[in-house]
C-alpha atoms as a PDB file:
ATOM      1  CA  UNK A   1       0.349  18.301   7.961  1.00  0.00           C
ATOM      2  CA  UNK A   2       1.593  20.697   5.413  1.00  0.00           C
ATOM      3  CA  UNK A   3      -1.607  22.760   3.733  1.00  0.00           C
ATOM      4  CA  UNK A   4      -0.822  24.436   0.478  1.00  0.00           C
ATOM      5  CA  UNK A   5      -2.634  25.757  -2.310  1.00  0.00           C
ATOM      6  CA  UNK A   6      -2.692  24.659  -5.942  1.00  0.00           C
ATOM      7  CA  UNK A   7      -0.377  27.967  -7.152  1.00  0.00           C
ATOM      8  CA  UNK A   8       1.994  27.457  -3.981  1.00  0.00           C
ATOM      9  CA  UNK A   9       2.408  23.907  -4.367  1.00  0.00           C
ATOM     10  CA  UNK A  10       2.951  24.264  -8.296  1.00  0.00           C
ATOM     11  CA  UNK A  11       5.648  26.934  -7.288  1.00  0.00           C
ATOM     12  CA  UNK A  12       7.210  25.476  -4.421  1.00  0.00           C
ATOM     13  CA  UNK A  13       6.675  21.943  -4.654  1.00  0.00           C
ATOM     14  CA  UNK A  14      10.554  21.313  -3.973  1.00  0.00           C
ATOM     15  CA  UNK A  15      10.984  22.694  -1.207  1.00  0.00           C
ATOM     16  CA  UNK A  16       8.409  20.492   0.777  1.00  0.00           C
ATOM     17  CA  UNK A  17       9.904  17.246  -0.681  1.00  0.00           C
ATOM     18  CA  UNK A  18      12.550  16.461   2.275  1.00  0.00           C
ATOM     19  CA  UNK A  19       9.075  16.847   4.811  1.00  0.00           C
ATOM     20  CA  UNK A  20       7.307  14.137   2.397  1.00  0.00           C
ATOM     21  CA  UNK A  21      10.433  12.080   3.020  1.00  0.00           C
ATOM     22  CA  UNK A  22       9.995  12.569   6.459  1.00  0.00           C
ATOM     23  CA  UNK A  23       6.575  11.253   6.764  1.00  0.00           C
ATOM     24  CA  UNK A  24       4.647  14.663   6.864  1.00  0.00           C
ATOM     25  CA  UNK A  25       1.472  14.980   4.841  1.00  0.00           C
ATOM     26  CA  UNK A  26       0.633  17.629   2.074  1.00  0.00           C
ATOM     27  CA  UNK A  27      -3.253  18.760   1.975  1.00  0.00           C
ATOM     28  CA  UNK A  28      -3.584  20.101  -1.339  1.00  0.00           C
ATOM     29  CA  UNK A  29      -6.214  22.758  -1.670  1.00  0.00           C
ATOM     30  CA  UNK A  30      -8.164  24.687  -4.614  1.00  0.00           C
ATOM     31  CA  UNK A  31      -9.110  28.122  -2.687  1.00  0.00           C
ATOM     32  CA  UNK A  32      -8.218  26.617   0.484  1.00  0.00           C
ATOM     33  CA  UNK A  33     -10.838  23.892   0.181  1.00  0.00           C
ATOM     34  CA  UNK A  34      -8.697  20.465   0.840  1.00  0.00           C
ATOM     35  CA  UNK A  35      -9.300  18.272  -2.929  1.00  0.00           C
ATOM     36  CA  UNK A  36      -6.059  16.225  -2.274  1.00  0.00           C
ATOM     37  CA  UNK A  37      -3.864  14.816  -0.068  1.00  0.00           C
ATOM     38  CA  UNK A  38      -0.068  14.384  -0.799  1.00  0.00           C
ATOM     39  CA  UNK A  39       1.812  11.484   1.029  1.00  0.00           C
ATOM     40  CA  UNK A  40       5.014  10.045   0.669  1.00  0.00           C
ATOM     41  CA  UNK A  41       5.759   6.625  -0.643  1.00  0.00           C
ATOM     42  CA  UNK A  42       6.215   3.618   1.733  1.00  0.00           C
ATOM     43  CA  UNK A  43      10.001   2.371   1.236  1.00  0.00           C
ATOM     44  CA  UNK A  44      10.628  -1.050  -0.330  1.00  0.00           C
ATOM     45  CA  UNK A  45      12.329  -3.285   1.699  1.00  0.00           C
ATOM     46  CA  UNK A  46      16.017  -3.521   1.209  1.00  0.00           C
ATOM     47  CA  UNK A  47      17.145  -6.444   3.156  1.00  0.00           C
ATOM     48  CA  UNK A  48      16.091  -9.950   2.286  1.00  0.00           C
ATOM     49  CA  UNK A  49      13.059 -11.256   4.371  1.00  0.00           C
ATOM     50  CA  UNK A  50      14.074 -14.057   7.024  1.00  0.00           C
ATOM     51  CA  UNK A  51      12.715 -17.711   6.571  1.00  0.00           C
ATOM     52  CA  UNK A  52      11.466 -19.331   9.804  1.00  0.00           C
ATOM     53  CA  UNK A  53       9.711 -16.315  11.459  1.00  0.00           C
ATOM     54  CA  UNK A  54       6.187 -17.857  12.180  1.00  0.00           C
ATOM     55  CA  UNK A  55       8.313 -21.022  12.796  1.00  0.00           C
ATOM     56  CA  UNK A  56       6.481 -23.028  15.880  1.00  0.00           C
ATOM     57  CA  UNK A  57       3.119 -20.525  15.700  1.00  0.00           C
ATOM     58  CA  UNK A  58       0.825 -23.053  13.312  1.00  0.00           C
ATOM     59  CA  UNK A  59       1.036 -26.201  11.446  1.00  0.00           C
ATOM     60  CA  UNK A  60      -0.204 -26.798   8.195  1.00  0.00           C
ATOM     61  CA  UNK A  61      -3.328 -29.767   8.472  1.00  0.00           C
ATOM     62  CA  UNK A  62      -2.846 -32.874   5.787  1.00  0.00           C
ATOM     63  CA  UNK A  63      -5.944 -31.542   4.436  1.00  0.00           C
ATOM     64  CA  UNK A  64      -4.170 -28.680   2.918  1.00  0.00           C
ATOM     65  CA  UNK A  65      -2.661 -30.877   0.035  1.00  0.00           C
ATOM     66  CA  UNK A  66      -6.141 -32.734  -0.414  1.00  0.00           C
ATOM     67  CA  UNK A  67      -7.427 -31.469  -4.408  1.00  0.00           C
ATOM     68  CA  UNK A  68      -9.476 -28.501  -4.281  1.00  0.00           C
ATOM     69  CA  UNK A  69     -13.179 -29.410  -5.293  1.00  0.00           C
ATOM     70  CA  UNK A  70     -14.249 -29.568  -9.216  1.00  0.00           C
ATOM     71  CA  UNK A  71     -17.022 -26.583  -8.582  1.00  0.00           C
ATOM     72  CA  UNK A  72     -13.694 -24.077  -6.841  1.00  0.00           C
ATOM     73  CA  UNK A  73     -11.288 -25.123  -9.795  1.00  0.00           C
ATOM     74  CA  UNK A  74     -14.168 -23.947 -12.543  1.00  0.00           C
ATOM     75  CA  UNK A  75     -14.599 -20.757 -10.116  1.00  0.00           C
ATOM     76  CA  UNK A  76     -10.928 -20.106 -10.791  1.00  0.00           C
ATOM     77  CA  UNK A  77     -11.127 -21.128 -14.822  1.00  0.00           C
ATOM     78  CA  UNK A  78     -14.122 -18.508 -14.884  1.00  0.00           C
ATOM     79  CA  UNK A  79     -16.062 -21.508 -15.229  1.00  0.00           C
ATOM     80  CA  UNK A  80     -18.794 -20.791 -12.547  1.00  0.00           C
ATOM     81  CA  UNK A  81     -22.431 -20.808 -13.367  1.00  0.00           C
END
């Protein structure tokens, strides 16, 4: 974890970006009293995701396609007393 204080991290911000890449954290603090962390952004996926991969693990009951009850579907039309 990288700990740096408002004035260094406002100067130097730059130079810590490749570690954020990396997966290191920045603690950012105010007088060297931690008031933020600083963490790098989770990548998006870049490949497509593969159909079939809980394939064999569950089976969906009939009961899944029976209509949901009246007092649910007003729930979900804000409906609900």
């Amino acid at each position: 974890m990288i700990r740096l204080n408002v004035h260094e991290a406002k100067t130097h911000l730059s130079r810590y970006l490749s570690r954020l890449a990396q997966g290191e954290l920045i603690l950012l603090c105010k007088r060297n009293v931690p008031v933020a962390e600083i963490r790098p952004v989770r990548q998006l996926r870049t490949e497509r995701r593969p159909v079939g991969l809980a394939k064999d693990r569950f089976e969906v009951p009939e009961s899944f396609f029976d209509p949901l009850p009246d007092e649910l579907l007003e729930a979900f039309a804000g409906k609900s007393p």
